[in-house]
C-alpha atoms as a PDB file:
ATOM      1  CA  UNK A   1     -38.299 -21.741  14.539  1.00  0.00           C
ATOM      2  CA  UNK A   2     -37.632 -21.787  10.792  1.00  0.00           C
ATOM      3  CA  UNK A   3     -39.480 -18.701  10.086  1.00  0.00           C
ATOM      4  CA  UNK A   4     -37.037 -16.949  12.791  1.00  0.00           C
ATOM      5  CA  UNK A   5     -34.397 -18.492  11.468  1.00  0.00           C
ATOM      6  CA  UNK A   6     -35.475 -17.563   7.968  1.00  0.00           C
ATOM      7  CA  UNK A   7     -36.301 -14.043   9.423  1.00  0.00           C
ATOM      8  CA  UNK A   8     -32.683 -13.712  11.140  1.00  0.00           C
ATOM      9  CA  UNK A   9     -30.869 -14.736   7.855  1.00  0.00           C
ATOM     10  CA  UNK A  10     -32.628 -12.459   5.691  1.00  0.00           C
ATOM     11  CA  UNK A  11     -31.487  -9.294   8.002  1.00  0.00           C
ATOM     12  CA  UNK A  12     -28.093 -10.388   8.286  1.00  0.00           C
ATOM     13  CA  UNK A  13     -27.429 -11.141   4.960  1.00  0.00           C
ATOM     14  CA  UNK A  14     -28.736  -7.280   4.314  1.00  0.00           C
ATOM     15  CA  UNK A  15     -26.015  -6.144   6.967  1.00  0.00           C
ATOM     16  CA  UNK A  16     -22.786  -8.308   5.214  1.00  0.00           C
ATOM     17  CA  UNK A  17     -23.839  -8.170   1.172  1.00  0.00           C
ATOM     18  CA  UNK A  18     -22.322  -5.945  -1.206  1.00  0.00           C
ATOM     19  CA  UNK A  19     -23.750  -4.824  -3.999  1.00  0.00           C
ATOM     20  CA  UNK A  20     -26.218  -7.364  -3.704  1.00  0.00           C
ATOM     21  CA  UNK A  21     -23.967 -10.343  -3.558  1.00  0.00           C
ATOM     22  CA  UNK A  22     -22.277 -11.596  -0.413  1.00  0.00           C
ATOM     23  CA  UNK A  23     -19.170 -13.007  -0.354  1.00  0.00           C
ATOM     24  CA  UNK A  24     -17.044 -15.946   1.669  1.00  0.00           C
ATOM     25  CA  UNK A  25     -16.204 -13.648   4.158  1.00  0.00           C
ATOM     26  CA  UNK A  26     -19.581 -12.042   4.499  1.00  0.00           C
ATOM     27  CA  UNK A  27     -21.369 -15.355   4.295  1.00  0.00           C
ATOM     28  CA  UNK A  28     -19.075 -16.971   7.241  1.00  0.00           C
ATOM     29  CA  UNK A  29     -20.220 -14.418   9.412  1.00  0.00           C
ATOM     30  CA  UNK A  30     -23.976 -14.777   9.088  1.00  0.00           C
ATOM     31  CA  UNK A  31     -22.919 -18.596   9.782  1.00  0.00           C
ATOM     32  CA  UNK A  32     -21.423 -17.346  12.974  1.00  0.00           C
ATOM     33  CA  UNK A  33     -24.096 -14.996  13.880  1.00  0.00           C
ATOM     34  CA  UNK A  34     -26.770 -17.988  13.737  1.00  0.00           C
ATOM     35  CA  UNK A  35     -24.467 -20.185  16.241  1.00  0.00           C
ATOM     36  CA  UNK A  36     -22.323 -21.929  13.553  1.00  0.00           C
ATOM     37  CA  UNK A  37     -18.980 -22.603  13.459  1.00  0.00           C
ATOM     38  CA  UNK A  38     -18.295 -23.451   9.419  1.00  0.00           C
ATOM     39  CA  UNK A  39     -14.589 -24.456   8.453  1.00  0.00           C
ATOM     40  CA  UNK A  40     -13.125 -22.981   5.243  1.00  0.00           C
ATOM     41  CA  UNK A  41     -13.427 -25.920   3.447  1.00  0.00           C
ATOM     42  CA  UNK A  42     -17.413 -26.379   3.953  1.00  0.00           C
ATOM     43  CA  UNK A  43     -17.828 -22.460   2.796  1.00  0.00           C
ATOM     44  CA  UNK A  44     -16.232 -23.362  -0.127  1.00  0.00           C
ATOM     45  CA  UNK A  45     -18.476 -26.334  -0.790  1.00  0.00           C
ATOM     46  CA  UNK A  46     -21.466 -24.105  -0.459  1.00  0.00           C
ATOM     47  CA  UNK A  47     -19.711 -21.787  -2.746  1.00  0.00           C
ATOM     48  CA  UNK A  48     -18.855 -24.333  -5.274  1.00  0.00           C
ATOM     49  CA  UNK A  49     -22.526 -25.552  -5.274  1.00  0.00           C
ATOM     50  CA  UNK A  50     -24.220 -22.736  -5.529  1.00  0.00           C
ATOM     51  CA  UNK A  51     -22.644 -19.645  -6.618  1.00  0.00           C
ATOM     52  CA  UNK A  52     -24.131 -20.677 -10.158  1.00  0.00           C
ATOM     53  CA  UNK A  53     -22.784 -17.536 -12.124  1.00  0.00           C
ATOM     54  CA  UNK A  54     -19.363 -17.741 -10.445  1.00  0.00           C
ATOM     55  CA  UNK A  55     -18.963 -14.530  -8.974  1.00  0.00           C
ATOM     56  CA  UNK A  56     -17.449 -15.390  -5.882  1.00  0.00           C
ATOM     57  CA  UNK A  57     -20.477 -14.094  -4.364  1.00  0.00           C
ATOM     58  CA  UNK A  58     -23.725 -15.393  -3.463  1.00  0.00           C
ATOM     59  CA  UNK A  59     -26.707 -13.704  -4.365  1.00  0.00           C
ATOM     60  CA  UNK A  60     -30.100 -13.157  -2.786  1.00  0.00           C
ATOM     61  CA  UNK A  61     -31.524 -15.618  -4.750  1.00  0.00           C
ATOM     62  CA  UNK A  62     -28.458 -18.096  -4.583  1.00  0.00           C
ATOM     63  CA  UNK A  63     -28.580 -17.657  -0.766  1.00  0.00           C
ATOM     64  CA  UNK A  64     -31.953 -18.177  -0.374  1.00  0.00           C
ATOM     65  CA  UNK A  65     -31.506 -21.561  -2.268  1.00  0.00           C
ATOM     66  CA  UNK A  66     -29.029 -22.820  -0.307  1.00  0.00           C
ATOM     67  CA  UNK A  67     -31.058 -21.452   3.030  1.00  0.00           C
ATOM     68  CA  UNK A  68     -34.044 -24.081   1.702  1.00  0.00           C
ATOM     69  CA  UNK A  69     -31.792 -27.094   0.555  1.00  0.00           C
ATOM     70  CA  UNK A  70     -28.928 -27.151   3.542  1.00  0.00           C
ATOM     71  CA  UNK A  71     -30.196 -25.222   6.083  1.00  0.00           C
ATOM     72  CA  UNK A  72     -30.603 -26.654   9.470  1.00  0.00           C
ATOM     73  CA  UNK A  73     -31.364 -24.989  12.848  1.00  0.00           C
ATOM     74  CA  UNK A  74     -29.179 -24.931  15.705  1.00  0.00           C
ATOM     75  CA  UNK A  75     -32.413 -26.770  17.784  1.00  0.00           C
ATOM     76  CA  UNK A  76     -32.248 -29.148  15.290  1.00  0.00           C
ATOM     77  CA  UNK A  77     -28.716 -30.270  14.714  1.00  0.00           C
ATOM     78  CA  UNK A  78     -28.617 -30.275  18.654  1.00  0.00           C
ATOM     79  CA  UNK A  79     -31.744 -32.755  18.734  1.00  0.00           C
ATOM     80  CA  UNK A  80     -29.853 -34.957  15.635  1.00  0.00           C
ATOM     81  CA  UNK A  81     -26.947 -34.778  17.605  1.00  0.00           C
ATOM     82  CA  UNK A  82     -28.757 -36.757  20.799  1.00  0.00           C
ATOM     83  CA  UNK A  83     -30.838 -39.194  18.345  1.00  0.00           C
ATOM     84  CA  UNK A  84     -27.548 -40.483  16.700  1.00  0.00           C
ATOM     85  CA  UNK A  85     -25.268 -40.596  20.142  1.00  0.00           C
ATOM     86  CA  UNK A  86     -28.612 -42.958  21.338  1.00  0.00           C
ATOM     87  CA  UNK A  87     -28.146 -44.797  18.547  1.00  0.00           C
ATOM     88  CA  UNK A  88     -24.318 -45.397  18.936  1.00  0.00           C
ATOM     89  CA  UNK A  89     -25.342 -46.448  22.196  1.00  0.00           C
ATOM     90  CA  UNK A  90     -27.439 -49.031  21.446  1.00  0.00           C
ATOM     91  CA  UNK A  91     -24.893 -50.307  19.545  1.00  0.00           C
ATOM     92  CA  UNK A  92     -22.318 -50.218  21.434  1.00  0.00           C
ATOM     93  CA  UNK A  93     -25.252 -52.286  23.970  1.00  0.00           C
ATOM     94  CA  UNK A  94     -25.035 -49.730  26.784  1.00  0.00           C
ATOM     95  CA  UNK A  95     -28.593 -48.790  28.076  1.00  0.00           C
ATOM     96  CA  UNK A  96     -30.659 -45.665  28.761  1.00  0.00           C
ATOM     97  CA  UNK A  97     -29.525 -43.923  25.738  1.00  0.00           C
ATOM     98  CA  UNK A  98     -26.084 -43.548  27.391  1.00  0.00           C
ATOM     99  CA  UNK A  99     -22.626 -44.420  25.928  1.00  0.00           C
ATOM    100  CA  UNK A 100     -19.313 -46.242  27.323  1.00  0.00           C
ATOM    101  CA  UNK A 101     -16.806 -43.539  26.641  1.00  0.00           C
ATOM    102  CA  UNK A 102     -14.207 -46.834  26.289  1.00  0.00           C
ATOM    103  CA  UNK A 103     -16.457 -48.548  24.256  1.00  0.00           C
ATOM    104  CA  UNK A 104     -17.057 -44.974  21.944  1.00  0.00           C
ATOM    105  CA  UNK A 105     -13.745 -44.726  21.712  1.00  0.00           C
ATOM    106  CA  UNK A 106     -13.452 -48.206  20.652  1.00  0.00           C
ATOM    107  CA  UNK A 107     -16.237 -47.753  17.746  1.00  0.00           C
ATOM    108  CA  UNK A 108     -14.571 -44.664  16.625  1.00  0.00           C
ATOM    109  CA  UNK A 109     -11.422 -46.554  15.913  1.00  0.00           C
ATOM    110  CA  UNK A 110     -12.284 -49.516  13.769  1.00  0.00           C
ATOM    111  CA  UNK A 111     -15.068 -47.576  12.055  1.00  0.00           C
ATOM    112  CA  UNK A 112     -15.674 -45.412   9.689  1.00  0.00           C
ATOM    113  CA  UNK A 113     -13.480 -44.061   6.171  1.00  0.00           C
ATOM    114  CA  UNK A 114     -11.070 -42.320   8.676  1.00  0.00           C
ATOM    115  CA  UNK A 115     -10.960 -44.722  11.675  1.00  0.00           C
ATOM    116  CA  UNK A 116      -9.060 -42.675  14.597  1.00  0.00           C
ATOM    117  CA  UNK A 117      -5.526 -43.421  15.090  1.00  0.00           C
ATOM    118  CA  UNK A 118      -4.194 -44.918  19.211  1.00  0.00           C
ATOM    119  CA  UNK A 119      -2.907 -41.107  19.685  1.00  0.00           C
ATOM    120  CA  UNK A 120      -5.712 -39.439  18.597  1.00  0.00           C
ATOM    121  CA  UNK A 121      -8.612 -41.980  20.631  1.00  0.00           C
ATOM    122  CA  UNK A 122      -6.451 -40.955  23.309  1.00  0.00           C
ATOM    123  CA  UNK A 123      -6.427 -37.610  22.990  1.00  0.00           C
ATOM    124  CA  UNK A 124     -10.461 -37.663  22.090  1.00  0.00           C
ATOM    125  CA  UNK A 125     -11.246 -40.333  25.541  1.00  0.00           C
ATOM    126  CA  UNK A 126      -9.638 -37.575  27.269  1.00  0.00           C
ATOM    127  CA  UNK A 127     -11.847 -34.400  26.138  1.00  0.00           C
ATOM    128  CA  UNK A 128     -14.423 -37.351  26.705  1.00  0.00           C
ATOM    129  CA  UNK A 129     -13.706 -37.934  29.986  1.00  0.00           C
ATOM    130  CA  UNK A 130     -14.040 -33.842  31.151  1.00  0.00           C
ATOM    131  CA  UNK A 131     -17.160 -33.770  29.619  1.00  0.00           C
ATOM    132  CA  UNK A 132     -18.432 -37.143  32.138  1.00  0.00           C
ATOM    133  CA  UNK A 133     -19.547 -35.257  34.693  1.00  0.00           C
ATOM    134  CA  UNK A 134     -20.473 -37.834  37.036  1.00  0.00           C
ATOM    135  CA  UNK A 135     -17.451 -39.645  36.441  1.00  0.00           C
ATOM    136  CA  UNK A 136     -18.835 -43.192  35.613  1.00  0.00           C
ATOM    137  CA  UNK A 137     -17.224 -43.577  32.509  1.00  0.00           C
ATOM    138  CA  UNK A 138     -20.611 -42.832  30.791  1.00  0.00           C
ATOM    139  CA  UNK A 139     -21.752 -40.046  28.672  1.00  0.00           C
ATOM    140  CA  UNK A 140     -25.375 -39.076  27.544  1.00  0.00           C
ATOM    141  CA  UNK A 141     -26.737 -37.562  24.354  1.00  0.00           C
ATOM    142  CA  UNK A 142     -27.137 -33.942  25.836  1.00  0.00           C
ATOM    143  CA  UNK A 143     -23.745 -33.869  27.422  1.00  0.00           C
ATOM    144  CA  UNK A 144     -21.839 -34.752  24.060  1.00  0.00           C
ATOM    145  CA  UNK A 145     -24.202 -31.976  22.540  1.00  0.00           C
ATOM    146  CA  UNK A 146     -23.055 -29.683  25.264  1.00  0.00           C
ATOM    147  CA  UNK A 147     -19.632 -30.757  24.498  1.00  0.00           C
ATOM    148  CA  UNK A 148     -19.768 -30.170  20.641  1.00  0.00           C
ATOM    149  CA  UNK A 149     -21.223 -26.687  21.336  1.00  0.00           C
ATOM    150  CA  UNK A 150     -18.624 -25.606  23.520  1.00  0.00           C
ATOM    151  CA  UNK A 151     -15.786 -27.109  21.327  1.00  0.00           C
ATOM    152  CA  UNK A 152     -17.913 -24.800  18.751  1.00  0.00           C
ATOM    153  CA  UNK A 153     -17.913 -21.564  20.790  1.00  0.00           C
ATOM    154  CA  UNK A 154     -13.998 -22.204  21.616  1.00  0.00           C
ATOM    155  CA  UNK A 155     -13.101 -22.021  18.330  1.00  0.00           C
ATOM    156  CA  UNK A 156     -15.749 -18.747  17.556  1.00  0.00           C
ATOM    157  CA  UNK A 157     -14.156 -17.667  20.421  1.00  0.00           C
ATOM    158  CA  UNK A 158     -10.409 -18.021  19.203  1.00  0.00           C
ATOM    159  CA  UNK A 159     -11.139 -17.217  15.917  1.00  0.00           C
ATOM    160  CA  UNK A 160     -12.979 -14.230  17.076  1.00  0.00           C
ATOM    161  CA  UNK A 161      -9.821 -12.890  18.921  1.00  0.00           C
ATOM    162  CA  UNK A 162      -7.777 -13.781  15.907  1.00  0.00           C
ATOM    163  CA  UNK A 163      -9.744 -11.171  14.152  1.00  0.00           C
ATOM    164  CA  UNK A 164      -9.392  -8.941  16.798  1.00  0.00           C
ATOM    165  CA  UNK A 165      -5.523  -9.187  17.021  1.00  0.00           C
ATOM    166  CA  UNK A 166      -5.665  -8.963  13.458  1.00  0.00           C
ATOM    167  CA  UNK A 167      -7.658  -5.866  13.415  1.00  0.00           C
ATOM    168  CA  UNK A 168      -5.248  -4.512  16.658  1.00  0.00           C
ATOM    169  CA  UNK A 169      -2.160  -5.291  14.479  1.00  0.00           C
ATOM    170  CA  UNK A 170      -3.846  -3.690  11.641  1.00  0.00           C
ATOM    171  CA  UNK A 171      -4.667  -0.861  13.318  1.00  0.00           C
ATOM    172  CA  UNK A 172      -1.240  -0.635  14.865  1.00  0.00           C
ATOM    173  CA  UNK A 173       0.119  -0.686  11.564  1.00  0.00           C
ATOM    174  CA  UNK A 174      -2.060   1.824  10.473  1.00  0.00           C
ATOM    175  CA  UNK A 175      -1.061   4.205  13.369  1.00  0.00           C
ATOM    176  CA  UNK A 176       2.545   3.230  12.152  1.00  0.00           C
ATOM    177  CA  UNK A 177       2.238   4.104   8.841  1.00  0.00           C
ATOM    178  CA  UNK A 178       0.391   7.657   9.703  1.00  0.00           C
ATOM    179  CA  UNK A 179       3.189   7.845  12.165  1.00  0.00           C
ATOM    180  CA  UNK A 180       6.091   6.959   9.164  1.00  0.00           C
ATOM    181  CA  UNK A 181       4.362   9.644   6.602  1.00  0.00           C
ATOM    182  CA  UNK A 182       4.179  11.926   9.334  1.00  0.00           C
ATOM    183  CA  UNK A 183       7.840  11.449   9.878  1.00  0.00           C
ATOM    184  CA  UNK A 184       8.765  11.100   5.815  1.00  0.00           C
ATOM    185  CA  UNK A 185       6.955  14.516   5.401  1.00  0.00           C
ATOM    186  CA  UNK A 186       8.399  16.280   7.828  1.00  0.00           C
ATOM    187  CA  UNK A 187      11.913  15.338   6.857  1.00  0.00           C
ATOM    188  CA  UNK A 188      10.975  16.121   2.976  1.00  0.00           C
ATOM    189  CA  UNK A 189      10.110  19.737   4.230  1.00  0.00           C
ATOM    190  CA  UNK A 190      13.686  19.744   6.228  1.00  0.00           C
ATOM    191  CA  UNK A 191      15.014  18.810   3.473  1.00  0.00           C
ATOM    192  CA  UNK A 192      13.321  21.290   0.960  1.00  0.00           C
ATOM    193  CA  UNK A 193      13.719  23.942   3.712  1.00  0.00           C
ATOM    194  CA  UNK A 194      17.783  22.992   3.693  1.00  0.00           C
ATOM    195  CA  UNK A 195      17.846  22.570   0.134  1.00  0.00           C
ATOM    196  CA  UNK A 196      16.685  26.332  -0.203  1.00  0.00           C
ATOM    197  CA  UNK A 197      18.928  27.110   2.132  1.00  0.00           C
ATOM    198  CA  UNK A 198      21.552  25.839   0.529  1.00  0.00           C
ATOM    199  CA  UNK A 199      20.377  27.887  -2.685  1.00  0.00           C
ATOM    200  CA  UNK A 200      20.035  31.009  -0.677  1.00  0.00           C
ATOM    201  CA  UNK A 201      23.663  30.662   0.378  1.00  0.00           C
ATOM    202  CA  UNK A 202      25.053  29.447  -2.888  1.00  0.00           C
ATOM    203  CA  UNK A 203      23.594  32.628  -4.488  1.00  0.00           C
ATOM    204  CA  UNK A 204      24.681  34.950  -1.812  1.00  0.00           C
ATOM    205  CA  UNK A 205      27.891  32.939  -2.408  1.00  0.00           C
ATOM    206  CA  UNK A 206      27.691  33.348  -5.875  1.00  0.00           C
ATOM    207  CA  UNK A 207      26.699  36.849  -5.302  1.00  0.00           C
ATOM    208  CA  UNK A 208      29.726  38.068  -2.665  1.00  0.00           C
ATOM    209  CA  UNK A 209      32.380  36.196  -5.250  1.00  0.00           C
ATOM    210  CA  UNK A 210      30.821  38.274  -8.255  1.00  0.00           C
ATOM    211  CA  UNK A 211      31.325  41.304  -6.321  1.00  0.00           C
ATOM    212  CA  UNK A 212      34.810  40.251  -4.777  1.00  0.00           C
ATOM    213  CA  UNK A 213      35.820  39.793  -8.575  1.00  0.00           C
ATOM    214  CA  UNK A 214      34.572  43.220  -8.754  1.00  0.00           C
ATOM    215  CA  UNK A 215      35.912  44.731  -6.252  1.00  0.00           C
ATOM    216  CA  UNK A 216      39.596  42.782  -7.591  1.00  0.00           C
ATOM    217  CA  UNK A 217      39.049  44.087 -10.677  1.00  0.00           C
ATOM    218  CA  UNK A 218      38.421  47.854  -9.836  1.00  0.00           C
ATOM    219  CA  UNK A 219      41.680  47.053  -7.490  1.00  0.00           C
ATOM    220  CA  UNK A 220      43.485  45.806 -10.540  1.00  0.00           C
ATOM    221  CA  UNK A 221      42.416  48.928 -12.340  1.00  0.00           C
ATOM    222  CA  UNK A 222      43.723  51.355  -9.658  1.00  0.00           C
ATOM    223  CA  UNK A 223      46.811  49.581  -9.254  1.00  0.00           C
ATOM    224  CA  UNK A 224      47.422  49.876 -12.614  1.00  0.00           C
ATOM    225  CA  UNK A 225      46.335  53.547 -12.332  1.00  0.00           C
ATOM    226  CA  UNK A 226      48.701  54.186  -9.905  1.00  0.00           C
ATOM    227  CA  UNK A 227      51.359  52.762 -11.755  1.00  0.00           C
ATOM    228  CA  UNK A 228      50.854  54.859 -14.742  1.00  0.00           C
ATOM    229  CA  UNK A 229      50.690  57.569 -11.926  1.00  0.00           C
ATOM    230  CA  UNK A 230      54.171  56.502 -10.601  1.00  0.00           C
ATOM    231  CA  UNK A 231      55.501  56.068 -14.395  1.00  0.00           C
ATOM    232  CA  UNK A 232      54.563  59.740 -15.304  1.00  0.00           C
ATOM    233  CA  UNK A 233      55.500  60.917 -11.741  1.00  0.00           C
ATOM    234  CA  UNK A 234      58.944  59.347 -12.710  1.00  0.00           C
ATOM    235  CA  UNK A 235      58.419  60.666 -15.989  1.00  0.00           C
ATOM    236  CA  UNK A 236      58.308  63.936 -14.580  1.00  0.00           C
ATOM    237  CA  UNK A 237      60.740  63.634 -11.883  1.00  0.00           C
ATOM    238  CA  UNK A 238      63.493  62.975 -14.412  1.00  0.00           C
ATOM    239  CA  UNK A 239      62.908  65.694 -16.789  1.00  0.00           C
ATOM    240  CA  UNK A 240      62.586  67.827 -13.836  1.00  0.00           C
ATOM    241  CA  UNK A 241      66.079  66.562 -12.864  1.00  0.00           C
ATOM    242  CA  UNK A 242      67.478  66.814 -16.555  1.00  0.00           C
ATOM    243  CA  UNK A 243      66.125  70.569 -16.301  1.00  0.00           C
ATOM    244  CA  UNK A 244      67.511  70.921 -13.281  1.00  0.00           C
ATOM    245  CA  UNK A 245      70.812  69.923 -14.512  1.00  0.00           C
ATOM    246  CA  UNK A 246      70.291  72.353 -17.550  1.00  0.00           C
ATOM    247  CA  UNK A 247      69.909  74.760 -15.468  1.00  0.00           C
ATOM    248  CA  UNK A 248      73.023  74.250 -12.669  1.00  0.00           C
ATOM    249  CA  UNK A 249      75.204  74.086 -16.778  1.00  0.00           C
ATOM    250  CA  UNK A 250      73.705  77.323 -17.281  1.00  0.00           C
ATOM    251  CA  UNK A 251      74.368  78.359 -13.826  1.00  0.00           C
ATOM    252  CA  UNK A 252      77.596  77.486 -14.015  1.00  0.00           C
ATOM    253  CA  UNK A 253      77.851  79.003 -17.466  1.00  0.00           C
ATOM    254  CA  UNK A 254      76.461  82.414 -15.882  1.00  0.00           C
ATOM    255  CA  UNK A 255      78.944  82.311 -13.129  1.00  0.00           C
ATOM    256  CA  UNK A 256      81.376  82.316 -15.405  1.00  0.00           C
ATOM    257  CA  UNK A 257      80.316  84.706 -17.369  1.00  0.00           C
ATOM    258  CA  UNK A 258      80.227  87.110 -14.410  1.00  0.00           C
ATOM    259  CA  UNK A 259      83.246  86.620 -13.298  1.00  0.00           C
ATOM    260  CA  UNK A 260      85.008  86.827 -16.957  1.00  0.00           C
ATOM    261  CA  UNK A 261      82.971  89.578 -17.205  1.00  0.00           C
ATOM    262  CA  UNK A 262      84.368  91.195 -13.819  1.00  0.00           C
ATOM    263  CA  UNK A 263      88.003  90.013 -14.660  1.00  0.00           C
ATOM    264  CA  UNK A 264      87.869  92.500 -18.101  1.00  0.00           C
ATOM    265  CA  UNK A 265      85.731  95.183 -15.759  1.00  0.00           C
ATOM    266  CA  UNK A 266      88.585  95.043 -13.276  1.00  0.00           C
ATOM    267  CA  UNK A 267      91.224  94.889 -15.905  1.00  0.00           C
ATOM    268  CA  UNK A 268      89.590  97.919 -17.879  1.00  0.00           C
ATOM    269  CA  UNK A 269      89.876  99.887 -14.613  1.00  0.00           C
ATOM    270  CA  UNK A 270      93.247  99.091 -14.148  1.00  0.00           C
ATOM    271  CA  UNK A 271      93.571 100.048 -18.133  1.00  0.00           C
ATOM    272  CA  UNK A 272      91.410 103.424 -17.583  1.00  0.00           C
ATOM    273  CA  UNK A 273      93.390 103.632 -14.258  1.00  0.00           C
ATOM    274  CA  UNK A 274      97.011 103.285 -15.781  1.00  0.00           C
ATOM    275  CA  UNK A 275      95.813 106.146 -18.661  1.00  0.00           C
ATOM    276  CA  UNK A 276      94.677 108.340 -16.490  1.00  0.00           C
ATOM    277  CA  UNK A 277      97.748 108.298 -14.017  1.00  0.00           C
ATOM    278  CA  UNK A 278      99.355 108.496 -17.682  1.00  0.00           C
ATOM    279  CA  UNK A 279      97.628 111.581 -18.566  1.00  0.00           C
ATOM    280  CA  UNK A 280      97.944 112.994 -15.360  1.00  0.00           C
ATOM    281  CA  UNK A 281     101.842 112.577 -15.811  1.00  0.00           C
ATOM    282  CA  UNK A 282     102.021 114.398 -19.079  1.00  0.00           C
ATOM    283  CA  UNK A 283      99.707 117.060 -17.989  1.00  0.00           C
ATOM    284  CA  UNK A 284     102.244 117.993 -15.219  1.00  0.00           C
ATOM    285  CA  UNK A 285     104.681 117.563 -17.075  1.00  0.00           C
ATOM    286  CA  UNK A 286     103.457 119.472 -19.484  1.00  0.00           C
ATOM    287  CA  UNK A 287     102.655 122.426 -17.063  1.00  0.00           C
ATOM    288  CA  UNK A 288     106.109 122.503 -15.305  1.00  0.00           C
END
């Protein structure tokens, strides 16, 4: 059964070392693997005792040490177990290797470094008294063994779906965190895609107020165009006035003239007219 045992360890120890040490984790496994139950506190012990280099690991040859100095198999304990309940028995004067459970629970509290307290002995006749199961108030040797290994596999069991919640939860914490980045990502590549959007329209912004300035200033410059246009035209329209002016004077002037002129033509007639008729007179006079 050793050599098994041996056999077992060896193989498991393979399966939870690395890099050729195995740690407290690792080592509480194989523990529970081989039908164990360790607490914390008795890990550490075996830790403290024999982890020589203090590496928080054991190694092959620290493990196999502590394999040939503590180790003890489940058989074993189980058979330990039913010598030292007989022996309680005996002393506790109860025959046929069986034990009062009053009378254990007596022993238990006035004996011992840590006697158990009233609350406690009652708690522990209870759990006892479930285990009794031909209700006599006795127990034997292999029934409290059965009852040891059971509390044992309870607490594997519990602690076993510990780790499993704990890995759930992990993994659901995982998926959450996947699940966050996926969400963080996709809003930094909103966000990039608005933030180039925003440039895009800032320089078509940009862009349309450049060439509204433009456009203003070619505006500006036609407007002031124009009104140099409008000043000449002005320009223009007054001398054209002014020579229009001139030219009614002169008009005016001409008129004048004309009719000055017409005044001495008529008047020269009438001169020419009044000699002749003069003339005329002599002439006839001249003749009669």
């Amino acid at each position: 059964m050793e050599e098994q045992d041996r056999q077992r360890l060896d193989v498991l120890f393979s399966e939870n070392c690395t890099d050729g040490v195995v740690i407290r984790d690792g080592f509480k496994t194989i523990l529970q693997c081989m039908g164990n139950n360790p607490t914390n506190e008795s890990i550490d012990e075996v830790f403290a005792n024999f982890d020589a280099d203090g590496t928080t690991g054991l190694s092959k040859d620290e493990f196999d040490e502590w394999f040939n100095k503590c180790w003890v198999p489940v058989a074993q304990a189980r058979q330990a177990i039913v010598e030292a309940f007989k022996i309680l028995a005996a002393e506790s004067e109860d025959s046929d290797g069986r034990c009062c459970i009053a009378s254990l629970v007596e022993v238990l509290k006035n004996r011992g470094s840590e006697p158990l307290s009233d609350e406690d002995a009652e708690i522990f006749q209870k759990e006892l008294e479930i285990i009794d199961t031909s209700e006599d108030g006795f127990i034997d040797g292999e029934e409290f063994a059965n009852f040891l290994t059971e509390q044992c596999q309870e607490v594997k069991a519990e602690e076993e779906n510990q780790e499993q919640t704990q890995e759930e939860q992990t993994e659901t914490t995982e998926e959450q965190t996947e699940t966050t980045e996926e969400i963080t990502e996709t809003t930094e590549e909103q966000t990039e895609e608005q933030t180039e959007n925003t440039e895009e329209q800032t320089e078509n912004t940009e862009e349309q107020t450049e060439n509204t300035e433009e456009q203003t200033e070619n505006t500006e410059d036609k407007t002031e165009n124009t009104e140099e246009q409008t000043e000449n035209t002005e320009e223009q329209t007054e001398k054209i006035e002014e020579q229009t002016e001139n030219t009614e004077e002169q008009t005016e002037k001409t008129e004048e003239q004309t009719e000055n002129s017409e005044e001495q033509t008529e008047q020269q007639k009438t001169e020419n007219s009044e000699e002749e008729q003069s003339e005329t007179q002599k002439t006839e006079q001249t003749d009669s």
